[in-house]
Protein backbone atom coordinates (compact mmCIF):
# COMPACT_ATOMS: atom_id res chain seq x y z
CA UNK A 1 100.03 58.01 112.51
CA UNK A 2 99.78 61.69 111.06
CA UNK A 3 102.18 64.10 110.59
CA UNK A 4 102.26 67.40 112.11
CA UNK A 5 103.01 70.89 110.23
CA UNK A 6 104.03 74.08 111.73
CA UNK A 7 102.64 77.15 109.89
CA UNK A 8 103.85 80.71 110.42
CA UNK A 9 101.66 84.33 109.72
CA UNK A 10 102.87 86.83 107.61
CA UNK A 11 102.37 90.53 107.34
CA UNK A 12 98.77 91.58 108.33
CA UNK A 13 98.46 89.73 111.32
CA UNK A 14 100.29 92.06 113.95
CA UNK A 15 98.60 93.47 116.72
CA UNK A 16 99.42 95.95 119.06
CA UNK A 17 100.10 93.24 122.50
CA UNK A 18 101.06 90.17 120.69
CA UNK A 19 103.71 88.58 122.59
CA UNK A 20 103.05 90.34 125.58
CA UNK A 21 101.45 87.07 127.57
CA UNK A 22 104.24 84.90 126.54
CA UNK A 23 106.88 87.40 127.17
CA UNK A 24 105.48 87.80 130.94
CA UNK A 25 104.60 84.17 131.49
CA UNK A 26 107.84 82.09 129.79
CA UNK A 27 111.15 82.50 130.15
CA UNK A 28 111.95 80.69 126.48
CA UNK A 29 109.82 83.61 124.64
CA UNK A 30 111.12 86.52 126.96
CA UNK A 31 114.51 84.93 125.93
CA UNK A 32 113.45 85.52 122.21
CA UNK A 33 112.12 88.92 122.24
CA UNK A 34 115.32 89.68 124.39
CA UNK A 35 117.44 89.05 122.06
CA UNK A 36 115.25 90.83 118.96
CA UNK A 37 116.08 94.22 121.01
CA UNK A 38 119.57 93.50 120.76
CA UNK A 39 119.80 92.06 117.21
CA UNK A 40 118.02 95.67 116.12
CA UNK A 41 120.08 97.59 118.75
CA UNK A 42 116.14 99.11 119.75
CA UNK A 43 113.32 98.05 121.60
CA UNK A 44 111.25 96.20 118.89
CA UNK A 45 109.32 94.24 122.18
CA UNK A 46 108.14 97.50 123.37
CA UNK A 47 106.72 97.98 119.97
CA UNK A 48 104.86 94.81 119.93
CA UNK A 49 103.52 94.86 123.73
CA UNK A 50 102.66 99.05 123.62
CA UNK A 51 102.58 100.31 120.07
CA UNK A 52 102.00 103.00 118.39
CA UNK A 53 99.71 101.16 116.26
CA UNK A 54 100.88 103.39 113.44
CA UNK A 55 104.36 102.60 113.97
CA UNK A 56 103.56 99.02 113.96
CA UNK A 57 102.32 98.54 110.80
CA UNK A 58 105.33 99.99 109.29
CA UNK A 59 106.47 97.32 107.06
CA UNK A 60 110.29 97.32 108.14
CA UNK A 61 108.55 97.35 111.82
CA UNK A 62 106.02 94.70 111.05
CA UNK A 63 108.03 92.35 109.40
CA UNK A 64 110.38 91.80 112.87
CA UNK A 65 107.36 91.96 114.71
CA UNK A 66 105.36 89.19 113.57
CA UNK A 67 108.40 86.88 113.17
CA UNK A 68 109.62 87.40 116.77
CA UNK A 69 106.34 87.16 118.14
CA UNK A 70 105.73 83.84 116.12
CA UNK A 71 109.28 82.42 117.23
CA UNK A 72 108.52 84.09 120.95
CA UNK A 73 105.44 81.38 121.21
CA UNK A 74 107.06 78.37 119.39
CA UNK A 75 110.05 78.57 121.39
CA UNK A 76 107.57 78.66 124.48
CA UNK A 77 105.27 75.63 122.34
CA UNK A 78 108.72 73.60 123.04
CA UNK A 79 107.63 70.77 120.72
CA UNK A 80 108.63 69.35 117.58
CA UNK A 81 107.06 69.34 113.58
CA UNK A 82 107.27 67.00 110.84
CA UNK A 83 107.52 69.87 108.55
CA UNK A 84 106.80 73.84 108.27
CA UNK A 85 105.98 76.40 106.30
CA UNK A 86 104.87 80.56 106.28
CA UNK A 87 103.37 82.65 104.49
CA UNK A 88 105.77 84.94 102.71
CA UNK A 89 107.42 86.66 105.58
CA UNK A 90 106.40 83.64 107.87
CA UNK A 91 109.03 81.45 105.84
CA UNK A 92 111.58 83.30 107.55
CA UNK A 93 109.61 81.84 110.99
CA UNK A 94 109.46 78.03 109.55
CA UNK A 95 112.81 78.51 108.61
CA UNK A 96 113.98 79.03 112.40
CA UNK A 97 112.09 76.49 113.34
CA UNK A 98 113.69 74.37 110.63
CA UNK A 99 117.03 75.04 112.14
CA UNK A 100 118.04 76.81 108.83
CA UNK A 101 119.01 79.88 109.87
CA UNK A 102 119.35 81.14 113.44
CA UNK A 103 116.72 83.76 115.46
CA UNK A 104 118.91 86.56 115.20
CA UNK A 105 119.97 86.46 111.43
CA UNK A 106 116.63 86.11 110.50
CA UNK A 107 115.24 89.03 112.22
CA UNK A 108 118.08 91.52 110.75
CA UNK A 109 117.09 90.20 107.45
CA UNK A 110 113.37 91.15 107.54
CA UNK A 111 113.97 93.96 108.96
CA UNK A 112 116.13 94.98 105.43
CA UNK A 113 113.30 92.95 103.68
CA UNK A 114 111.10 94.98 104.68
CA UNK A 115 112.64 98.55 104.08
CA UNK A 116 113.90 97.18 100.72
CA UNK A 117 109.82 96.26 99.65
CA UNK A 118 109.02 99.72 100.60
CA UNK A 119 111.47 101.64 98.91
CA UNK A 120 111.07 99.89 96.17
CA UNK A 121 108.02 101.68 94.94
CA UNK A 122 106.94 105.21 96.26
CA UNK A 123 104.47 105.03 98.40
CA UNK A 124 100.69 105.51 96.47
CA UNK A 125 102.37 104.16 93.12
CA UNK A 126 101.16 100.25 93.77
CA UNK A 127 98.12 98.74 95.11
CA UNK A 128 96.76 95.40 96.33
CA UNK A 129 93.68 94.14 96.03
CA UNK A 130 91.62 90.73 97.44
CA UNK A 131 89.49 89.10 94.74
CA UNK A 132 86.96 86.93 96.65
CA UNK A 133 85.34 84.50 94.31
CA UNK A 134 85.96 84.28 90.67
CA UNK A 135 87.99 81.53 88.46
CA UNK A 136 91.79 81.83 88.94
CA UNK A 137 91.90 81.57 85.65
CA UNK A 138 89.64 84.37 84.56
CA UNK A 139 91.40 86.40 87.09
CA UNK A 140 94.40 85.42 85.48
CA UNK A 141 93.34 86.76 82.36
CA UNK A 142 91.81 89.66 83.29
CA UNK A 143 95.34 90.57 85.02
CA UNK A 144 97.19 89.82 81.83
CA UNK A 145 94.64 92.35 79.67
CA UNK A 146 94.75 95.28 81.34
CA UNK A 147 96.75 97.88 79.55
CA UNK A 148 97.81 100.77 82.05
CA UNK A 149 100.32 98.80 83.99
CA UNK A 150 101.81 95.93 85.72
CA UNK A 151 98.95 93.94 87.61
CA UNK A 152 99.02 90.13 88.29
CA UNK A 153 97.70 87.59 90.86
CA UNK A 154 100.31 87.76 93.78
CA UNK A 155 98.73 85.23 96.62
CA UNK A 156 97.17 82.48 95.70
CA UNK A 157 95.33 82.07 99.34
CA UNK A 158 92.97 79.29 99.02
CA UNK A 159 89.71 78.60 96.86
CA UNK A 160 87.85 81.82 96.16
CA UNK A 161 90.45 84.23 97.78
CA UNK A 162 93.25 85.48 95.06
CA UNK A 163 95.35 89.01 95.52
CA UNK A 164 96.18 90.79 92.82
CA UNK A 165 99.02 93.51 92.97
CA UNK A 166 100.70 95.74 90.61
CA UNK A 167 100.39 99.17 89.62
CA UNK A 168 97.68 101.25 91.07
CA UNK A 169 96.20 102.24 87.95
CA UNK A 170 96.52 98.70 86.54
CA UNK A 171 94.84 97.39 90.12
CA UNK A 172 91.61 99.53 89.46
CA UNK A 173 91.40 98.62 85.93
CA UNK A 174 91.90 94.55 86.95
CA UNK A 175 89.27 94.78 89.72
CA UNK A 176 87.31 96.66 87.05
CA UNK A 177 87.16 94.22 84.60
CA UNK A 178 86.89 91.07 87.44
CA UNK A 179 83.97 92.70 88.59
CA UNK A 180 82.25 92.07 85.61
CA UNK A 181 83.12 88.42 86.36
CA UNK A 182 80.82 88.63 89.18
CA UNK A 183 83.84 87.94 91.56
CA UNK A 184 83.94 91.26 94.87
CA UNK A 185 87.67 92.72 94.64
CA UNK A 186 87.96 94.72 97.80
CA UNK A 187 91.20 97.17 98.05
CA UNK A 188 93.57 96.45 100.59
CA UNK A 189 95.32 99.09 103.33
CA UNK A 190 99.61 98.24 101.96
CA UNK A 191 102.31 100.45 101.56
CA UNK A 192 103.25 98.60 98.46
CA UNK A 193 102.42 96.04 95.83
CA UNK A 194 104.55 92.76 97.93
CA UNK A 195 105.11 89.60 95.44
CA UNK A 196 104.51 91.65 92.00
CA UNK A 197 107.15 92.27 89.56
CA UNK A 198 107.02 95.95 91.07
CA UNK A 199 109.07 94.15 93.88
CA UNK A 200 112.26 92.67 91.57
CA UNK A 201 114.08 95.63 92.89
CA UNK A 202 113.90 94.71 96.03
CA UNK A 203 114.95 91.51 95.36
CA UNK A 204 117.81 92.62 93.48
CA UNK A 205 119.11 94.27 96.65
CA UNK A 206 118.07 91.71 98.89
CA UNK A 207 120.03 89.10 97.32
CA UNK A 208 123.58 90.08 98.64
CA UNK A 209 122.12 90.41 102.27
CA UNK A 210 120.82 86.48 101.82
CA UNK A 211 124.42 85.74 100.60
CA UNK A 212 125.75 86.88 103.48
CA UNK A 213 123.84 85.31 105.82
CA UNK A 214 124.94 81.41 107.06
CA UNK A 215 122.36 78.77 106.63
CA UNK A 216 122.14 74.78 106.75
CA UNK A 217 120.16 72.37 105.50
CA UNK A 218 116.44 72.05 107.22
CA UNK A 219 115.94 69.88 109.89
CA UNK A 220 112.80 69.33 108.61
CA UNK A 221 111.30 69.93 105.01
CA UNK A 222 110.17 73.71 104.21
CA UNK A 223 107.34 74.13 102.04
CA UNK A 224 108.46 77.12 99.79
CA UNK A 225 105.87 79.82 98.56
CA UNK A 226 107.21 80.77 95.55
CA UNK A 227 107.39 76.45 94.45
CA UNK A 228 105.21 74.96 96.79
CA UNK A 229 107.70 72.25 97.15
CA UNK A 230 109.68 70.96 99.87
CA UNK A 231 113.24 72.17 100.24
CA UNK A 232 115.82 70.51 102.72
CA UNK A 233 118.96 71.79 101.44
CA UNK A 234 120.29 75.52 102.60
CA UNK A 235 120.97 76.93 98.48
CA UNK A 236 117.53 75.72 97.64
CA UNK A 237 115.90 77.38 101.04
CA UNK A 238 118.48 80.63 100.29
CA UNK A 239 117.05 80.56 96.59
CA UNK A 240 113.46 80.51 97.55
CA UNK A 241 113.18 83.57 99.69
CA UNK A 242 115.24 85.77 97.40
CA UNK A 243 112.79 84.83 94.61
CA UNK A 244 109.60 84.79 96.65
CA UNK A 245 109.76 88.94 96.96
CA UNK A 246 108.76 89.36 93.58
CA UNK A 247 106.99 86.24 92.68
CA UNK A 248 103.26 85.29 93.72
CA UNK A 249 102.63 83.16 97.15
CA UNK A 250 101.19 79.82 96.28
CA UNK A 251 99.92 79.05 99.37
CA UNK A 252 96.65 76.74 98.53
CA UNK A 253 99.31 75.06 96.67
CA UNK A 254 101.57 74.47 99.43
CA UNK A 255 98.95 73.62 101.79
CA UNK A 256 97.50 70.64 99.33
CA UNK A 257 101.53 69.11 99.02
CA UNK A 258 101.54 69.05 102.75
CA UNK A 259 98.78 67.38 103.05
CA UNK A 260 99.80 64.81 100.25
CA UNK A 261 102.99 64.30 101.81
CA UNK A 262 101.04 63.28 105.09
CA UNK A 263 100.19 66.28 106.72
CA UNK A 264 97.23 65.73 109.00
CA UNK A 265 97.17 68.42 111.85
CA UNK A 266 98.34 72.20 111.10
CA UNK A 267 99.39 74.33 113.78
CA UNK A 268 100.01 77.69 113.19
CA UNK A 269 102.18 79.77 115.09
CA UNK A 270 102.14 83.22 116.04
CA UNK A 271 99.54 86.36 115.82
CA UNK A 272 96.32 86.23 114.39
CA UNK A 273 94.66 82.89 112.82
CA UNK A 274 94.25 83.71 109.34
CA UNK A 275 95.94 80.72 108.03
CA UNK A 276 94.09 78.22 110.37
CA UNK A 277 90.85 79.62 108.57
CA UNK A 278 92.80 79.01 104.99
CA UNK A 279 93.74 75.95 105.85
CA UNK A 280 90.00 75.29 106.64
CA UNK A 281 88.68 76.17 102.85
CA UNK A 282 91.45 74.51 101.30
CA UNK A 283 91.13 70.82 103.18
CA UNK A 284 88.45 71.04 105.47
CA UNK A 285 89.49 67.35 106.16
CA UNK A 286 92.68 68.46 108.30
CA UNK A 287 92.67 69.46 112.12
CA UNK A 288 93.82 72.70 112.69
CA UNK A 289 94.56 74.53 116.05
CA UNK A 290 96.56 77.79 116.68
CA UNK A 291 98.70 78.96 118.85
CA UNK A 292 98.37 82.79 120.22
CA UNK A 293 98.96 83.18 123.98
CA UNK A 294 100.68 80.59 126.56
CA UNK A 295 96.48 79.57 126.95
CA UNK A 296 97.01 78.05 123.78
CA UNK A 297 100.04 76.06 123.98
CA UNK A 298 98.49 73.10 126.22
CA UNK A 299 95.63 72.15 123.78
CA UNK A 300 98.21 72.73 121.08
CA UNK A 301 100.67 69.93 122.62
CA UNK A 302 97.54 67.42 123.60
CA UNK A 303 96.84 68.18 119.62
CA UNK A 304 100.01 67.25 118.57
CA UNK A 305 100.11 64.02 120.64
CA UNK A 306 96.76 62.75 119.68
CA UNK A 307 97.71 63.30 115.59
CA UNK A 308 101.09 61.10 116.15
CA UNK A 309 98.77 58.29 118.36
């Protein structure tokens, strides 16, 4: 019998409608996004469902966006994990599905996550950049020469996908000097360098907020980015997502410890299905499926079923 992992999207998956289905179709999910608008004291659903676009991909915007959306459709899923992870803001997501920390905590925090990541460096000042192809460690290296800045691998995505981030100057010179490698490094659209050491600030100030906040010990084992371990103890899950802001995403990593620890169908949760297509290059062995819209959720629960048959 196989076990069955949750994963949650992070930033770069929102969409102007995401939600919207669920919202309209299940009471669970309207119940969630409900209670976003009142956690933020403002309409964050009519955000998701009607846009702007522009004011979307804010990150203080995006960050509650994509959780609640992702929490919307699990709630309206209604079924249960062996264990979960997300990709950097998705932890947030696994960890409400964990039972760590409740809905409403959790989407106050990213909101502050997310202003704090963008104030920490003026806009223009970072960069982020994917590296497709290429030896980690040469990429590593190439990071660690350049001399104008602060640039270092910051998602570790899957085989052949790294992103670099750091200062803009010191991302040109990297993907510079990677191209030479023979490895494409293709500059992305952010508002700031997320995971570099650009971000410690930001961690610095989220810290306190984390403090504040009450958690308890995971129902079910969280896969951590910044360890890709398991944590099922509320310090060690409070620990990890202060330090994850300014430390690199090891998500391949993560991935291959869930599936040595038994993993054998992935679900992911929420807008978008760039992890199930990870997920795919890093074990092609394991079934994936994601969830999207309310169409999704019955093949979703037969896939669950079959994988603990």
């Amino acid at each position: 019998m196989g076990k069955v992992a949750f994963v949650f999207p992070g930033q770069g998956s929102q969409k102007v409608g995401m939600g919207k289905d669920a919202y309209d179709g299940d009471a669970a999910a309207r119940a969630v996004f409900d209670e976003a608008d009142r956690a933020l004291s403002e309409s964050l659903s009519t955000l998701c469902f009607e846009g702007p676009e522009d004011a979307l991909q804010l990150t203080a915007n995006t960050q509650p966006a994509i959780l609640t959306a992702s929490i919307a459709l699990w709630r309206a899923l209604d079924a249960k994990a062996d264990m979960t992870a997300g990709h950097s803001l998705g932890e947030y997501s696994a960890h409400v599905a964990a039972s760590t920390l409740s809905f409403a905590d959790a989407v106050r925090t990213v909101r502050t996550r997310g202003q704090l990541m963008q104030e920490a460096v003026p806009v223009g000042a970072g960069a982020m950049a994917a590296i497709m192809g290429g030896e980690k460690s040469a990429i590593e290296k190439a990071c660690a020469d350049v001399k104008s800045g602060r640039v270092s691998p910051v998602n570790y995505n899957c085989p052949g996908q790294i992103v670099i981030a750091g200062d803009a100057a010191a991302v040109a010179d990297a993907c510079a000097a990677i191209a030479t490698l023979g490895a494409k490094a293709i500059p992305l659209k952010v508002s700031a360098p997320f995971h570099s050491a650009l971000m410690l600030p930001a961690e610095e100030r989220l810290l306190p907020k984390l403090t504040a906040i009450a958690m308890r010990d995971p129902e079910i084992p969280v896969y951590v980015n910044v360890d890709a371990a398991a944590v099922i103890k509320a310090d060690a899950a409070r620990d990890a997502l202060g330090r994850q802001v300014s430390r690199p995403v090891r998500w391949d990593e993560c991935i291959q410890r869930m599936v040595q620890d038994g993993a054998t169908l992935f679900v992911e949760i929420g807008p978008g299905k760039v992890l199930t297509g990870l997920i795919g290059r890093i074990h092609k062995e394991s079934k994936r499926i994601n969830v999207q819209t309310l169409a999704d959720i019955a093949p979703a629960r037969e896939a669950i079923a079959q994988a603990r048959s």
